[in-house]
Protein backbone atom coordinates (compact mmCIF):
# COMPACT_ATOMS: atom_id res chain seq x y z
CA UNK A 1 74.78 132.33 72.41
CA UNK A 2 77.70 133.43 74.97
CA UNK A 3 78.16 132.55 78.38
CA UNK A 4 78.30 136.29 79.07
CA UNK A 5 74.37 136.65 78.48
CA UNK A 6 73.40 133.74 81.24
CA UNK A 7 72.19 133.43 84.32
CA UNK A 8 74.63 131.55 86.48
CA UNK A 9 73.74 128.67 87.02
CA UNK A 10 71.92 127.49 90.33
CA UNK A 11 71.79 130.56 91.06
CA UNK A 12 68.37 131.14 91.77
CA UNK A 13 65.60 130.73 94.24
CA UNK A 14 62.81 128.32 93.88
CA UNK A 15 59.62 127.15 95.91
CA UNK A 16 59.79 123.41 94.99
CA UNK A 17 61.83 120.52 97.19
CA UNK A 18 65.16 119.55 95.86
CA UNK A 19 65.79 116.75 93.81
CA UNK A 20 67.78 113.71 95.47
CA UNK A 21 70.94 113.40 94.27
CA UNK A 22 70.43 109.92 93.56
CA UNK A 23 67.79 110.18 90.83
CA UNK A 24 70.72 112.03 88.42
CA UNK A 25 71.74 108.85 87.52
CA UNK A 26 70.46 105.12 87.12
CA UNK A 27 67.63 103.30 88.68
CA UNK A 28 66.79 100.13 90.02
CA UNK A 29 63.50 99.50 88.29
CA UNK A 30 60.95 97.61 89.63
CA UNK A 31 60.01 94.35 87.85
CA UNK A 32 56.29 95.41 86.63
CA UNK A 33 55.44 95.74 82.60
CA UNK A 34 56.46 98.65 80.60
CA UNK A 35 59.09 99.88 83.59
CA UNK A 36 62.34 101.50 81.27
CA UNK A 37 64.21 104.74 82.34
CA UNK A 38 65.30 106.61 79.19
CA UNK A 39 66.94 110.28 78.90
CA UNK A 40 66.45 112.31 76.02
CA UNK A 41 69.06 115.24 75.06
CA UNK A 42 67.50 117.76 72.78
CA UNK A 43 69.08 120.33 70.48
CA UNK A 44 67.92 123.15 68.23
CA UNK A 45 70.20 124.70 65.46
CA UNK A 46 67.82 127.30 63.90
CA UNK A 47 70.05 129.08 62.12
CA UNK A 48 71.26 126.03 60.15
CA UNK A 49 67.55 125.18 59.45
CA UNK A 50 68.75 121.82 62.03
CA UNK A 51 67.80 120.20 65.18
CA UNK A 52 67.77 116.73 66.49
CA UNK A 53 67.91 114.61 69.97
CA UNK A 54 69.69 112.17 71.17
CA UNK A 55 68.01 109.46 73.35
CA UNK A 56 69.43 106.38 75.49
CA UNK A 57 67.20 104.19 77.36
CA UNK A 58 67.58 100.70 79.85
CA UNK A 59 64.45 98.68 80.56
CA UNK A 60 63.72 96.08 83.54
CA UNK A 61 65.20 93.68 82.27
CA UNK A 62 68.85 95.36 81.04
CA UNK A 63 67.85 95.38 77.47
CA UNK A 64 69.28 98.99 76.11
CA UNK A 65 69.76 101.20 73.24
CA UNK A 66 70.22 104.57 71.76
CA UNK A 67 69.21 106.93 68.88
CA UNK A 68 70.63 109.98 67.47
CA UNK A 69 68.05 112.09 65.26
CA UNK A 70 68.65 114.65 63.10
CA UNK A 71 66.04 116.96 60.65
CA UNK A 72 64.51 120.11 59.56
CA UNK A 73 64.74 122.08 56.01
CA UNK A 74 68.68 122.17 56.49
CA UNK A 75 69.03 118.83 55.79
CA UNK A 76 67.77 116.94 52.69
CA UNK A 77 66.98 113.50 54.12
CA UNK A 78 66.43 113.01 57.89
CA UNK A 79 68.97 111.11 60.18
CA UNK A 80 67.26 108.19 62.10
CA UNK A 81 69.51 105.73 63.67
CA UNK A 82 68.59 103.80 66.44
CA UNK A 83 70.10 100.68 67.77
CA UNK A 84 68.30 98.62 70.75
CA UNK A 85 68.02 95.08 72.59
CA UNK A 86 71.66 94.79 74.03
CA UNK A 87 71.71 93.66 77.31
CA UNK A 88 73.97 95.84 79.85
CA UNK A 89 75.44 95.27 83.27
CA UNK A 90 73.47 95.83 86.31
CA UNK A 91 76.08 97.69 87.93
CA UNK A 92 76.66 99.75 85.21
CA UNK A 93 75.19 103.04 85.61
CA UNK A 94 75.19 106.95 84.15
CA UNK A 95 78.43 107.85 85.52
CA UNK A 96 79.72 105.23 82.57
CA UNK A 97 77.21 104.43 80.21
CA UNK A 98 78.68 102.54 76.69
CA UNK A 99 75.55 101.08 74.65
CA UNK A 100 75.99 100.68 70.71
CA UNK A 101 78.04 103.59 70.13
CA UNK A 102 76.41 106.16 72.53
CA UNK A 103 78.19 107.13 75.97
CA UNK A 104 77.14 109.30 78.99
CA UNK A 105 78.95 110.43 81.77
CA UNK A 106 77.94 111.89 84.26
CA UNK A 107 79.35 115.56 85.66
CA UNK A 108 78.61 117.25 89.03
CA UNK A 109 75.34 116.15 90.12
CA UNK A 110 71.98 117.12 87.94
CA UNK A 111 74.46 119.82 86.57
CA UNK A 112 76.77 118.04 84.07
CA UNK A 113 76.70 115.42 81.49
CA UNK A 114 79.46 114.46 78.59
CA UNK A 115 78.41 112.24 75.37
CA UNK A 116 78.59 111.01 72.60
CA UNK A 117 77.37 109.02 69.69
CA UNK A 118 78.31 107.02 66.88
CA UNK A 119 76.63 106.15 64.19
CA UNK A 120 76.90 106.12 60.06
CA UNK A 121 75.45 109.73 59.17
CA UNK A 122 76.07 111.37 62.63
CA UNK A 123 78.65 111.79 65.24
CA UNK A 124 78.16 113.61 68.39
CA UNK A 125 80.94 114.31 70.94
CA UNK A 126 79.61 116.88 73.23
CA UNK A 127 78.85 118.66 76.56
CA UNK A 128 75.69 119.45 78.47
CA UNK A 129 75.75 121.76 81.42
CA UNK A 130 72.59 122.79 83.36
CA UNK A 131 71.33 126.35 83.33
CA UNK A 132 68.94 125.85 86.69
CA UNK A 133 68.07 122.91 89.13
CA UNK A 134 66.03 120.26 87.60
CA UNK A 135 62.13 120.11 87.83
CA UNK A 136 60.80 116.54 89.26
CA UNK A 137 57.37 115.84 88.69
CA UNK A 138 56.95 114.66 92.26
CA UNK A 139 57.15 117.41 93.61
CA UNK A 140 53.56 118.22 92.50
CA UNK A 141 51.15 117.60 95.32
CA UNK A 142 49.59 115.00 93.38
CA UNK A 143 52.57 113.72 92.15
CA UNK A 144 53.50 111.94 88.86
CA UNK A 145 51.46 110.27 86.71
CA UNK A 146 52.06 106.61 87.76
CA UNK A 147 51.38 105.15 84.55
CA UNK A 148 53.53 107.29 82.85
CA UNK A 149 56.87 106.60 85.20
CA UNK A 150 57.72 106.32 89.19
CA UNK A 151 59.09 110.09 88.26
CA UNK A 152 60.47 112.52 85.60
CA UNK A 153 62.89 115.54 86.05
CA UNK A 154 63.36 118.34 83.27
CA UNK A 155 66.13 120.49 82.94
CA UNK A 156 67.23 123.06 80.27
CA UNK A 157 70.85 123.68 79.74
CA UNK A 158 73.55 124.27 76.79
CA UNK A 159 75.13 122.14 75.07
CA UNK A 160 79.03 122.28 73.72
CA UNK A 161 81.38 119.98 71.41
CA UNK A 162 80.59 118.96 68.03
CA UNK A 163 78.57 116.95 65.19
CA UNK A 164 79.67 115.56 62.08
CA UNK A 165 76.48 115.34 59.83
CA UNK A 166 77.09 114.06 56.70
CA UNK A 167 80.82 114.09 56.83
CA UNK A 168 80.53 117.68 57.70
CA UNK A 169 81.86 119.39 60.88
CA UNK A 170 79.08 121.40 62.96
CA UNK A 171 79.96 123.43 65.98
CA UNK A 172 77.78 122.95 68.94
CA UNK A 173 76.99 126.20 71.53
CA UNK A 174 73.64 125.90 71.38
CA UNK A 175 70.61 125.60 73.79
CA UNK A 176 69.24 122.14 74.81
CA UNK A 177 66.56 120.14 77.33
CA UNK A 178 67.18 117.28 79.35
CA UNK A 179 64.06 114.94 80.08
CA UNK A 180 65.06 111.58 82.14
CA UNK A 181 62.43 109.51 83.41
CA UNK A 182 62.23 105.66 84.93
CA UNK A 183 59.53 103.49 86.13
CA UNK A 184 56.16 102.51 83.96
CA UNK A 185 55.73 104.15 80.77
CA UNK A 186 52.20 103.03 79.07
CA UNK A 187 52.17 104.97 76.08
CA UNK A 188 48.55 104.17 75.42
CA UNK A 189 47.09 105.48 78.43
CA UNK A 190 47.75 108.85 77.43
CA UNK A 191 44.99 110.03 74.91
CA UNK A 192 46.59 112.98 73.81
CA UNK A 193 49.67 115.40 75.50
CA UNK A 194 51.68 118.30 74.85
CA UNK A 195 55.22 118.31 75.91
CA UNK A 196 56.72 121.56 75.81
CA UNK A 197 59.87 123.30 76.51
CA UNK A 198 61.11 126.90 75.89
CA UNK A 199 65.05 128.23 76.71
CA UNK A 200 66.31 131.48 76.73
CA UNK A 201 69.50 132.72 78.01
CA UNK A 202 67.64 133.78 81.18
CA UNK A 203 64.42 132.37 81.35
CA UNK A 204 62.97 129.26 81.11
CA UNK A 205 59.73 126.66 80.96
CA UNK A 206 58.86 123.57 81.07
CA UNK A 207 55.46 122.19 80.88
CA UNK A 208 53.29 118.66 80.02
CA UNK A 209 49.62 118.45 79.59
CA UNK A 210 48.56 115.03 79.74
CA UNK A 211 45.32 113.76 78.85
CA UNK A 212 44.40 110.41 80.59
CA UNK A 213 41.53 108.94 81.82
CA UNK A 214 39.09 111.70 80.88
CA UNK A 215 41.56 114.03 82.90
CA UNK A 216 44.00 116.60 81.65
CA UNK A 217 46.87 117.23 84.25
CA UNK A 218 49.59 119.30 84.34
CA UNK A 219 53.28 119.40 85.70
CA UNK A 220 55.86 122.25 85.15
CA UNK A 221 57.75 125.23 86.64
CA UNK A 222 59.05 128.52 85.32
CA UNK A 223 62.72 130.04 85.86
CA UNK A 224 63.26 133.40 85.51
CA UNK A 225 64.07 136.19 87.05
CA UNK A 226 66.00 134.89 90.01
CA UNK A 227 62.99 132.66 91.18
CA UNK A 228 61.97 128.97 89.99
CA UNK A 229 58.45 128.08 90.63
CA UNK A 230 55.55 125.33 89.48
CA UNK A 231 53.00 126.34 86.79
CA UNK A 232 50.02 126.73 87.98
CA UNK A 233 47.78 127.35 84.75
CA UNK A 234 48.85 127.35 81.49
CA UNK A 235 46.72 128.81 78.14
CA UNK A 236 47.79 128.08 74.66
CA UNK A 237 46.87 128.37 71.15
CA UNK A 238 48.06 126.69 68.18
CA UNK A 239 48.43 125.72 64.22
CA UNK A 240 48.48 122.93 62.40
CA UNK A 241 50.05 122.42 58.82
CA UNK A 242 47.97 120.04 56.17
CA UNK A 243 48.82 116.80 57.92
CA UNK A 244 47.94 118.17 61.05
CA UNK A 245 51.59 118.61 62.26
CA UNK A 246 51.57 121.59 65.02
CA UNK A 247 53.72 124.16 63.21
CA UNK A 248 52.95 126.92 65.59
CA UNK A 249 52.44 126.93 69.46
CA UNK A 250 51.86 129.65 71.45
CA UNK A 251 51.20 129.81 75.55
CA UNK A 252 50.85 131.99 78.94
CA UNK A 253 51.65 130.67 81.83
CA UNK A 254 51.07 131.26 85.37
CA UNK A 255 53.31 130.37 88.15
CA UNK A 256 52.63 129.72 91.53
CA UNK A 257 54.40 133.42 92.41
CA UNK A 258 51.41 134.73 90.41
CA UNK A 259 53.72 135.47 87.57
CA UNK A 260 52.48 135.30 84.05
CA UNK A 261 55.06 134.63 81.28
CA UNK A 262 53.92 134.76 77.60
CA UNK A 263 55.96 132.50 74.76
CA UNK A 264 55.55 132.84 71.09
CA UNK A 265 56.86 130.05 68.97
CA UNK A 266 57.39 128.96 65.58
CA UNK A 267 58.53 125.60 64.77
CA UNK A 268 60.80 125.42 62.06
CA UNK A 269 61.52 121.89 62.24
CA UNK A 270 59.37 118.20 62.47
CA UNK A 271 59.68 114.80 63.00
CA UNK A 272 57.79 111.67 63.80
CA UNK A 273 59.05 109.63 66.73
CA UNK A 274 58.07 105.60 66.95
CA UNK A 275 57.95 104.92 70.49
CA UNK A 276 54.89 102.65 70.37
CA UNK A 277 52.05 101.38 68.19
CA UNK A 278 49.11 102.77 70.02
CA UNK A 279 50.35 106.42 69.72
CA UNK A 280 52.23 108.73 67.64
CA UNK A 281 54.35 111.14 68.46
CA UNK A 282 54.76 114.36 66.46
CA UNK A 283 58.39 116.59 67.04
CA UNK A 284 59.15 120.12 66.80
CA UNK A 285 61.66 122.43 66.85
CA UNK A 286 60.87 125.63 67.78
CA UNK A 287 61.66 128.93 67.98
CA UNK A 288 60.94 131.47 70.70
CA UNK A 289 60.56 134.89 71.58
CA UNK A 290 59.99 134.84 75.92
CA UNK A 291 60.70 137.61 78.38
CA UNK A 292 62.09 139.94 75.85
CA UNK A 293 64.78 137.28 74.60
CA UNK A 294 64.94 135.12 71.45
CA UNK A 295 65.78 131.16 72.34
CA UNK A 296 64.83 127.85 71.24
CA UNK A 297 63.12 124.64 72.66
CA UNK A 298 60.84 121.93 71.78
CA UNK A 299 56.95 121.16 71.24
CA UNK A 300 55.85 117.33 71.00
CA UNK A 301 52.18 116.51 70.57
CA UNK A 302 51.17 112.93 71.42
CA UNK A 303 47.97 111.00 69.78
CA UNK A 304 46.01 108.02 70.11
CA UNK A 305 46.63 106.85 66.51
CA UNK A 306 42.80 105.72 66.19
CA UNK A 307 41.65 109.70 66.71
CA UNK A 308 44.33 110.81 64.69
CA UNK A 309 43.99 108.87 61.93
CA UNK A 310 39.93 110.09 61.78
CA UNK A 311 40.56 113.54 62.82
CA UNK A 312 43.16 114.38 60.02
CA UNK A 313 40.17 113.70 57.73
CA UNK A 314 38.57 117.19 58.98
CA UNK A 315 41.47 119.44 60.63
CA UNK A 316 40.85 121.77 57.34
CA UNK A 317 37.45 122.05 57.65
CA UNK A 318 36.39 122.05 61.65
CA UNK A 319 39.86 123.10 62.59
């Protein structure tokens, strides 16, 4: 990936409201259960058989922590390390964030971020810079999903620096997503969801599919072509592997400038996330092939653990 290839950034149109400046960086959250604000910073390193994320969060009551992930076939035994329940300043916010070994700071507004992290197996001292203005989920006419936070922004970007896996040195210049959220997050609300992301040097999508309440909604936008714009109907199909891990994911979908993009994905890479004890959360990696350019990006599938649990009993033969 060179800078030559990309768009600049910003530098495009889009039919959706701007984001306040003030929701790049820390909230006050409002004293009701399950309210946190977390960002997650995801990478993909395909051609090392690699990818991983890096995720900081604060709750209501200060208590924060980090995590640095790290897996796929290039790597013989996964990286998890998380560290959590340190209480932080009030005051202290994204501009200079320092919780067990994982910093942020924050660049020009929803366009830069610097961090790192330390931990045994990985260090991360790196750069993320914003391809396009980030997507808010209120900006949706119906807004975002109240039980799953006050509101979310998604970004895609690139990320520079470097990671020492292992004790080995790994270049980062790379593509990567930025999802920051705060307010309520009630993990078991959401029966199932699909959280998807797909960068190219030029074009690129965000969607999530939530199913709640007997409802499926959607928020997401497509960038390309000089124009950003809010999905407006999205149709997939995917694969599972034998443990019904999604292995490939592939989708068209429809902008509110009538546009129709189609993505074709593999994912090359998995991972289980444990985020609560009602759901689980399955990771992926994935490649893509979008608009006539190769790229990367991400595919999680949330489940209620009960349905999982009974459907993985019949994927192979109803499936």
């Amino acid at each position: 990936m060179t800078s030559a290839t990309l768009t600049p950034a910003f530098a495009m149109r889009s039919d959706l409201p701007p984001v306040p400046a003030a929701d790049d960086n820390r909230h006050k959250l409002r004293d009701v259960p399950h309210c946190r604000e977390a960002n997650a910073l995801m990478f993909q390193l395909p051609e090392r058989g690699l990818a991983g994320f890096v995720y900081f969060w604060v709750d209501k009551d200060g208590m924060a922590g980090a995590a640095a992930y790290a897996f796929g076939p290039g790597i013989a035994v996964p990286v998890i390390e998380r560290y959590d329940s340190v209480k932080v300043p009030d005051d202290m916010d994204f501009t200079d964030w320092d919780v067990q070994g994982l910093t942020a700071r924050l660049g020009d507004v929803h366009k830069a971020m610097d961090f790192t992290f330390a931990g045994e197996r990985i260090r991360i001292d790196a750069h993320y810079e914003a391809f396009h203005p980030p997507y808010a989920f209120s900006s949706h006419k119906d807004g975002c999903p109240p039980y799953y936070a006050d509101d979310r922004t998604e970004q895609h970007g690139r990320v520079t620096g470097a990671m020492v896996l292992d004790g080995e040195e790994i270049a980062l210049d790379h593509f990567m997503q930025r999802d920051h959220s705060w307010g309520p997050r009630v993990w078991g609300l959401n029966q199932h969801y699909k959280w998807f992301h797909a960068t190219t040097a030029n074009a690129y999508v965000h969607f999530f599919e939530m199913q709640s309440f007997g409802r499926a909604l959607v928020r997401g936008f497509v960038a390309r072509d000089g124009l950003m714009s809010e999905i407006r109907r999205i149709d997939y199909d995917y694969a599972f592997d034998d443990t019904m891990h999604q292995k490939r994911f592939d989708v068209v979908v429809t902008d509110a400038a009538g546009r129709e993009t189609r993505i074709e994905t593999k994912i090359y890479a998995t991972t289980e996330f444990q985020a609560d004890p009602m759901i689980y959360l399955k990771e992926g990696a994935v490649t893509v092939a979008m608009a006539g350019e190769e790229g990367t990006g991400w595919c999680e599938f949330c489940w209620n653990r009960n349905y999982f649990d009974f459907a993985q009993q019949y994927v192979g033969e109803y499936f």
